[in-house]
PDB file of N, CA and C in Angstrom:
ATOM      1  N   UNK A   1      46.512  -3.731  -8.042  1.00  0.00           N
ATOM      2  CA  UNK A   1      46.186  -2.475  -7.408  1.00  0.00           C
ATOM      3  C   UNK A   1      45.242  -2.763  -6.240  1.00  0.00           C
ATOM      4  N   UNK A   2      45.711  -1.739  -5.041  1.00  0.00           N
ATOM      5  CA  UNK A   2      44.638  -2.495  -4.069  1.00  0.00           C
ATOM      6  C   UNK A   2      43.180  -1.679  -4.204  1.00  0.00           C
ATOM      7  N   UNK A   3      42.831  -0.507  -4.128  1.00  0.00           N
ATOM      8  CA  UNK A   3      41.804   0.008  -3.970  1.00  0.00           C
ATOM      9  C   UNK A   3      41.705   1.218  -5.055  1.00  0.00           C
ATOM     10  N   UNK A   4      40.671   0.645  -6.217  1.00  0.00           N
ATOM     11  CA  UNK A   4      40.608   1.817  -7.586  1.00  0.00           C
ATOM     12  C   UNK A   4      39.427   2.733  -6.952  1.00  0.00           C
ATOM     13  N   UNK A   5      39.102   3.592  -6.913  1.00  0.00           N
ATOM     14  CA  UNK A   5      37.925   4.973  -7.035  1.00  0.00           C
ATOM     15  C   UNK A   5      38.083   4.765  -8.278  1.00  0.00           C
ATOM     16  N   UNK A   6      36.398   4.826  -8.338  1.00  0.00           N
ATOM     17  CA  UNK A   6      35.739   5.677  -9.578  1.00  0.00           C
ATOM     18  C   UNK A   6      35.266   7.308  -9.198  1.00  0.00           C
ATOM     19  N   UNK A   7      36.653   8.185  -9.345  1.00  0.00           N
ATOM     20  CA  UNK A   7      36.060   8.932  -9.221  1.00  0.00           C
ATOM     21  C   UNK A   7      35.275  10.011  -9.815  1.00  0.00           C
ATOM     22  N   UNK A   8      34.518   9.589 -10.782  1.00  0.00           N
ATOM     23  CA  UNK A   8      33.312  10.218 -11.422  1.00  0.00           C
ATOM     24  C   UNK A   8      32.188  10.289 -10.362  1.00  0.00           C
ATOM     25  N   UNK A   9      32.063   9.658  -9.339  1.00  0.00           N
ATOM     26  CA  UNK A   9      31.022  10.071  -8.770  1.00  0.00           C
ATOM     27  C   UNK A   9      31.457  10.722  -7.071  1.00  0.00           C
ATOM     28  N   UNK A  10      32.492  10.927  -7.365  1.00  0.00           N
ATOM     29  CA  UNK A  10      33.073  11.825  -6.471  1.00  0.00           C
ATOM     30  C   UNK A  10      32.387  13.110  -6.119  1.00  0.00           C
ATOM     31  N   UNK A  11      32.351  13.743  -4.818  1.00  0.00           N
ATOM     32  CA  UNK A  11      32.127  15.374  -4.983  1.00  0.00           C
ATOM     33  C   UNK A  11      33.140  16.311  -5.323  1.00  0.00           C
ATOM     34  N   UNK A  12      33.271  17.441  -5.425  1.00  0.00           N
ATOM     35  CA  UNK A  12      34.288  18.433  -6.015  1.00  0.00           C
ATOM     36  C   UNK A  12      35.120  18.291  -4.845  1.00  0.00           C
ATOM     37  N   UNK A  13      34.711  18.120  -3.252  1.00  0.00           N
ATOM     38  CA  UNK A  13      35.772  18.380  -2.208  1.00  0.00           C
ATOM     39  C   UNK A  13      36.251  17.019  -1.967  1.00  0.00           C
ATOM     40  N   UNK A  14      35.274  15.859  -2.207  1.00  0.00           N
ATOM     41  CA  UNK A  14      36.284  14.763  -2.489  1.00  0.00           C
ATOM     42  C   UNK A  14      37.267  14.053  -2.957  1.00  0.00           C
ATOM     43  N   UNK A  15      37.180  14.996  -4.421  1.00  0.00           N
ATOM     44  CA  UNK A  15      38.362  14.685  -5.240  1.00  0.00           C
ATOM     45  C   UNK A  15      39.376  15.542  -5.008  1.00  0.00           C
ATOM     46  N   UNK A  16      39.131  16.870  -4.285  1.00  0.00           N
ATOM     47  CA  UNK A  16      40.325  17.171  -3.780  1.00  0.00           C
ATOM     48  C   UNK A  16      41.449  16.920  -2.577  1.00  0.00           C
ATOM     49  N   UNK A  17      40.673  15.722  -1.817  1.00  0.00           N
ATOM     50  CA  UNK A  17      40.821  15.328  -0.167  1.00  0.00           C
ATOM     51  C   UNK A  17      41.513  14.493  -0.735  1.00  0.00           C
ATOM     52  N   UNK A  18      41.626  13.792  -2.012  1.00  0.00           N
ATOM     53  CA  UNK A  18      41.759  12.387  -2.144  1.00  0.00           C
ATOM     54  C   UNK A  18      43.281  13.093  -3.476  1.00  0.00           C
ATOM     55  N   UNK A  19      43.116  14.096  -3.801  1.00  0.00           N
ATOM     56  CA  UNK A  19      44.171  14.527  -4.802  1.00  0.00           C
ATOM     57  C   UNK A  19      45.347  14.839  -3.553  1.00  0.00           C
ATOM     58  N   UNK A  20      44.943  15.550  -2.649  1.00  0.00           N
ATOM     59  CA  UNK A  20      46.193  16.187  -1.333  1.00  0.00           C
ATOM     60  C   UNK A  20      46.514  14.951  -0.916  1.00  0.00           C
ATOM     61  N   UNK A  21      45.218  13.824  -0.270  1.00  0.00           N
ATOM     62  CA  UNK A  21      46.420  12.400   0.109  1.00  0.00           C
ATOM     63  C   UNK A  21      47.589  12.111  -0.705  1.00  0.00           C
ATOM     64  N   UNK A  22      46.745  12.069  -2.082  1.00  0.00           N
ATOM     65  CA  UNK A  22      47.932  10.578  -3.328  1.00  0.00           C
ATOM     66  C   UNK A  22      49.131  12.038  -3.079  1.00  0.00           C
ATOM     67  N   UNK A  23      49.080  13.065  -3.122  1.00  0.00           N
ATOM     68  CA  UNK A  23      49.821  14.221  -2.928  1.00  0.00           C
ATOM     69  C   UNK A  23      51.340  14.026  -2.149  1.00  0.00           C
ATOM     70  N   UNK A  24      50.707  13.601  -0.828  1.00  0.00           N
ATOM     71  CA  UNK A  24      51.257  13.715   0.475  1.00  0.00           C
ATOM     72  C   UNK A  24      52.091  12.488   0.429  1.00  0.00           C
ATOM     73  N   UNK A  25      51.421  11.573   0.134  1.00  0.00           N
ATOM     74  CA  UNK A  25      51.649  10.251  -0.393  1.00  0.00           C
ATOM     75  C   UNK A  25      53.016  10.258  -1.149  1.00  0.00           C
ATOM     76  N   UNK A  26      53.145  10.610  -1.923  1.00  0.00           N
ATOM     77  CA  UNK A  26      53.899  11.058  -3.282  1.00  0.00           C
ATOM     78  C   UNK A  26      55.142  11.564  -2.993  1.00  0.00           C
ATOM     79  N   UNK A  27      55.209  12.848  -1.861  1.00  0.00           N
ATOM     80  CA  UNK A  27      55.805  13.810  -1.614  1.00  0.00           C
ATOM     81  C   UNK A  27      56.728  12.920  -0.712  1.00  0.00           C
ATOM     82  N   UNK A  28      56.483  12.032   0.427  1.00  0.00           N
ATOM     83  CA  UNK A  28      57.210  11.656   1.003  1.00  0.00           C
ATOM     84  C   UNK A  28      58.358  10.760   0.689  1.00  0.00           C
ATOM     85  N   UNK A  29      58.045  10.393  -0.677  1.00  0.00           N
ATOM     86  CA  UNK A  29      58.990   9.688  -1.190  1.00  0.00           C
ATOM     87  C   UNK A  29      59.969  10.084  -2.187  1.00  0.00           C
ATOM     88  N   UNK A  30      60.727  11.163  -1.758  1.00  0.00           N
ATOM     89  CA  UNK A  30      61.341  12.011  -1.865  1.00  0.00           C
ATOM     90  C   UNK A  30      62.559  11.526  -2.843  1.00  0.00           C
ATOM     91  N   UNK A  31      63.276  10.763  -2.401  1.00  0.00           N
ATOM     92  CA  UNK A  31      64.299  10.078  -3.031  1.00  0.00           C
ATOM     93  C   UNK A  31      63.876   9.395  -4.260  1.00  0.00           C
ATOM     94  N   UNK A  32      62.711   8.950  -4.633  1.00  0.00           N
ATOM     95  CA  UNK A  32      62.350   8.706  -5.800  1.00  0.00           C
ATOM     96  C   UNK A  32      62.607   9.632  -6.773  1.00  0.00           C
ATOM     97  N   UNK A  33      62.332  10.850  -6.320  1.00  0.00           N
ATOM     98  CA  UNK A  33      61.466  11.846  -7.669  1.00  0.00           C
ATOM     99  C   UNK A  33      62.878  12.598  -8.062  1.00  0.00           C
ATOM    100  N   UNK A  34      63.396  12.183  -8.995  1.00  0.00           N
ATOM    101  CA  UNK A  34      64.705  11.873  -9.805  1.00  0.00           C
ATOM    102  C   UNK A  34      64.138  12.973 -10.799  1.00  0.00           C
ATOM    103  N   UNK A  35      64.526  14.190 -11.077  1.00  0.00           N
ATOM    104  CA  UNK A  35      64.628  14.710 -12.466  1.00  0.00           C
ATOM    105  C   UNK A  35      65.175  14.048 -13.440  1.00  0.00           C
ATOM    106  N   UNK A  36      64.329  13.899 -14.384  1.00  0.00           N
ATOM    107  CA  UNK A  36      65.321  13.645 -16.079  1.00  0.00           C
ATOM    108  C   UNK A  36      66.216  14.848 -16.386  1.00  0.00           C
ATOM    109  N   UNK A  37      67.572  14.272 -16.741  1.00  0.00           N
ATOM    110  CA  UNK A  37      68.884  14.875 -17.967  1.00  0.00           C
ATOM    111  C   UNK A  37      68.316  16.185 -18.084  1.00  0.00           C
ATOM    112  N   UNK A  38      66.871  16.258 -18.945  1.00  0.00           N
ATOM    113  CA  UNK A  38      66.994  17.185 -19.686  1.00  0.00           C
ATOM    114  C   UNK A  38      66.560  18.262 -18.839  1.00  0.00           C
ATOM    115  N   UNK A  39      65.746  18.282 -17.760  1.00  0.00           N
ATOM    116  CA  UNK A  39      65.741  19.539 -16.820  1.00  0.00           C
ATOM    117  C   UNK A  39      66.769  20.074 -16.610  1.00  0.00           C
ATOM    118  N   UNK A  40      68.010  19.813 -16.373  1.00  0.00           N
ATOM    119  CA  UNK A  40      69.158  20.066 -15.965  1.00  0.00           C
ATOM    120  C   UNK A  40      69.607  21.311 -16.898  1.00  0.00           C
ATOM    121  N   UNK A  41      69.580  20.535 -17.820  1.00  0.00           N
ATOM    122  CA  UNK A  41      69.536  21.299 -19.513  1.00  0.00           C
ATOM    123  C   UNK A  41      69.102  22.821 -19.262  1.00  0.00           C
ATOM    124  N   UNK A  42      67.676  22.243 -19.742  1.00  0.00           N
ATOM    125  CA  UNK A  42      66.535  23.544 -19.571  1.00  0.00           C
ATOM    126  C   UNK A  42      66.588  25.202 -18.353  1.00  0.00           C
ATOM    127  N   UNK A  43      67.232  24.162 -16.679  1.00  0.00           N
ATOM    128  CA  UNK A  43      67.484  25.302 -15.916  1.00  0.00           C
ATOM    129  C   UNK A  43      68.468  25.819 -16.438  1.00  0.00           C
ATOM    130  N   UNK A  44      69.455  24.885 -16.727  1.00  0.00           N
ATOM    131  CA  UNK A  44      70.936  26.049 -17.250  1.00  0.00           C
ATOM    132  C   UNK A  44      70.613  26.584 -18.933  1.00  0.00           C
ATOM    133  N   UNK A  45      69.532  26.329 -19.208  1.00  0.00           N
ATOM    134  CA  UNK A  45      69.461  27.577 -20.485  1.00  0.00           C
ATOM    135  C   UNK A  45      68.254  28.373 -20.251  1.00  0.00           C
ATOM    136  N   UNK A  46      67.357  28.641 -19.051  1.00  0.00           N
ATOM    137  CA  UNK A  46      66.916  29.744 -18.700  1.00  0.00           C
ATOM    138  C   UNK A  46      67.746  30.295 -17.969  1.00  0.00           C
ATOM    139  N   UNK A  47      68.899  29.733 -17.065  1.00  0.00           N
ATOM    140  CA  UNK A  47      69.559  30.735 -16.248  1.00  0.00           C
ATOM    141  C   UNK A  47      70.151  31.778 -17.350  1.00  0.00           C
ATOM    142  N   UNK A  48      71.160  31.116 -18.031  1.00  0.00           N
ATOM    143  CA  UNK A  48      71.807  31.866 -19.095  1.00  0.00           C
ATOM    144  C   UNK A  48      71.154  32.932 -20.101  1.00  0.00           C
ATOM    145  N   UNK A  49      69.800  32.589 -20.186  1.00  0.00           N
ATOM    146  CA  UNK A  49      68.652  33.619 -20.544  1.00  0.00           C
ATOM    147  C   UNK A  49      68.547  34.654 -19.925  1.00  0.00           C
ATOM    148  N   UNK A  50      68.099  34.031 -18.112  1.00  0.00           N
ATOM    149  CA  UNK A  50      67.899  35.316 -17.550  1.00  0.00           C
ATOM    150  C   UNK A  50      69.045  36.620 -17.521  1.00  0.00           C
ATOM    151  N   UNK A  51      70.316  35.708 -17.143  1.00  0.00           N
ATOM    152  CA  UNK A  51      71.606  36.642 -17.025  1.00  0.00           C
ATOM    153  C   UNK A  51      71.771  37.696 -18.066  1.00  0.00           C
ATOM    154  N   UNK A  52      71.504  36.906 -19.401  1.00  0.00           N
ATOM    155  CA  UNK A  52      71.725  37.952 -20.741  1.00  0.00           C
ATOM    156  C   UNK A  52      70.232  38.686 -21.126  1.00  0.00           C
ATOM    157  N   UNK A  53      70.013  38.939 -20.021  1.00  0.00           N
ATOM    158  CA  UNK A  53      68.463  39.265 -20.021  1.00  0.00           C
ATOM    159  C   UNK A  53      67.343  39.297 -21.239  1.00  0.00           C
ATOM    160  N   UNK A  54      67.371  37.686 -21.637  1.00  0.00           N
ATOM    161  CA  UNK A  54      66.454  37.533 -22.669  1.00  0.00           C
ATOM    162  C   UNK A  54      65.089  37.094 -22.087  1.00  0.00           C
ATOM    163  N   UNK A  55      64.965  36.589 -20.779  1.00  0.00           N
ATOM    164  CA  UNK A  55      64.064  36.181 -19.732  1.00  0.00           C
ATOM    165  C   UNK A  55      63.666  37.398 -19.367  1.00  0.00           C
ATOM    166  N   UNK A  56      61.736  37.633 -18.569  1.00  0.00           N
ATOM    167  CA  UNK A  56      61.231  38.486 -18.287  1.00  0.00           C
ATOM    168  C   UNK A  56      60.763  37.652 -16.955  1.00  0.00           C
ATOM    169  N   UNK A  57      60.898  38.294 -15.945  1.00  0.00           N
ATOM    170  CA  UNK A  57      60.634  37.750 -14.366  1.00  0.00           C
ATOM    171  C   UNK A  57      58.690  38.253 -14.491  1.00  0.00           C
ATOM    172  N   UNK A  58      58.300  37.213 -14.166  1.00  0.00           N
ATOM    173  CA  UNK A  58      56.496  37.239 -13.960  1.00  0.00           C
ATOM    174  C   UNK A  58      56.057  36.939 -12.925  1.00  0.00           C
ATOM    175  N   UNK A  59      55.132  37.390 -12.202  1.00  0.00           N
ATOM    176  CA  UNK A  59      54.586  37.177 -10.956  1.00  0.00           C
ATOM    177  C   UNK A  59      53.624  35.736 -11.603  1.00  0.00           C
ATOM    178  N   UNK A  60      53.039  35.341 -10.516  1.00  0.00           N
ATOM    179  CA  UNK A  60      52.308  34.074 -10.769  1.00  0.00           C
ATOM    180  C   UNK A  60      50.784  34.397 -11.724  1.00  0.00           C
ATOM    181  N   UNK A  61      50.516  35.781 -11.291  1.00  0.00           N
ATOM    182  CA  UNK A  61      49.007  36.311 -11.724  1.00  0.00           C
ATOM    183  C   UNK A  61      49.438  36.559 -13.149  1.00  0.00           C
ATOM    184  N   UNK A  62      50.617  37.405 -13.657  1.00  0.00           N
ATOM    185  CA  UNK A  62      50.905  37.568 -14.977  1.00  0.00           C
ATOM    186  C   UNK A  62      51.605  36.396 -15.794  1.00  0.00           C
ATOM    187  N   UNK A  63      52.009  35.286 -15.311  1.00  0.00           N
ATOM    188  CA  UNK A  63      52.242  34.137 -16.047  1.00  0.00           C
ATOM    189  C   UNK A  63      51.178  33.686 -16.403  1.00  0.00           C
ATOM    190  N   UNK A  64      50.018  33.352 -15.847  1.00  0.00           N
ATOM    191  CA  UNK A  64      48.715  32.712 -16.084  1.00  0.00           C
ATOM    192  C   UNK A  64      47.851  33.516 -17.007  1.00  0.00           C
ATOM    193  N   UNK A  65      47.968  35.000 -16.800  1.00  0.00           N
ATOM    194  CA  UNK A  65      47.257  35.590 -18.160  1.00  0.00           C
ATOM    195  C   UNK A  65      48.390  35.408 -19.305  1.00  0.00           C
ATOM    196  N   UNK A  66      49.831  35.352 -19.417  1.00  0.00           N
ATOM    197  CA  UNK A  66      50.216  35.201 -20.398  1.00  0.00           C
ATOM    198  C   UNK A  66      50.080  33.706 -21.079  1.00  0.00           C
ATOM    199  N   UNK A  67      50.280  32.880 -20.268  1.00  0.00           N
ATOM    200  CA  UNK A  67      49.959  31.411 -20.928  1.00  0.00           C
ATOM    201  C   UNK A  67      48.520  31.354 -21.388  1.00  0.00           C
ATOM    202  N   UNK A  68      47.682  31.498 -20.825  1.00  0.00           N
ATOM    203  CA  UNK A  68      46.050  31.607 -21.323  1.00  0.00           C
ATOM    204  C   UNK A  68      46.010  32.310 -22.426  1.00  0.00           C
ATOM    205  N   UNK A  69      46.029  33.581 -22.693  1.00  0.00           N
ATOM    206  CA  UNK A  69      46.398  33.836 -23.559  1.00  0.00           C
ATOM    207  C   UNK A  69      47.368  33.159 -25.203  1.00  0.00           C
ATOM    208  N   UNK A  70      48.650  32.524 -24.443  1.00  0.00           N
ATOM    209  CA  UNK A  70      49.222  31.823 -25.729  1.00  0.00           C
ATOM    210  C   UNK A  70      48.893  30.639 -25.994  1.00  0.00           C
ATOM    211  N   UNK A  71      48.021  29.976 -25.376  1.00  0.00           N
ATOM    212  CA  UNK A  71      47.614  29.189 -25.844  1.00  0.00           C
ATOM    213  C   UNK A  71      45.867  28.925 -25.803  1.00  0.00           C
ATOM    214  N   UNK A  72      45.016  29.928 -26.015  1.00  0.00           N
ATOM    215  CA  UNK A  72      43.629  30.082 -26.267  1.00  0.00           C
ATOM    216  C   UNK A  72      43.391  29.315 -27.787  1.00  0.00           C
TER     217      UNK A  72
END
């Protein structure tokens, strides 16, 4: 590895300057980031959910109180 951070002694905006690089970093290598099998799966059995309307459409604000919630 060429260059480890310890970042425990990071500041709060450092570790986020340095989370958006490895980010950006990450992102460009596009052709890598291969879904596994089983996503494939999973979209085609929420689609089929949503269609037979067993799925409930959530805005981003009401997903986050519902997950917090299920798992407190």
């Amino acid at each position: 590895m060429q260059n480890v951070i310890d970042i425990k002694h990071l500041t709060r905006d450092e570790k986020l300057k340095t989370m958006e690089a490895l980010w950006e970093a990450l992102s460009t290598e596009e052709e890598l980031l291969i879904s596994p099998a089983w996503h494939k799966t999973v979209l085609r059995e929420t689609e089929a959910d949503f269609k037979a309307k067993k799925e409930e459409v959530l805005d981003w604000g009401q997903a986050k109180k519902a997950l917090r919630k299920r798992f407190k």
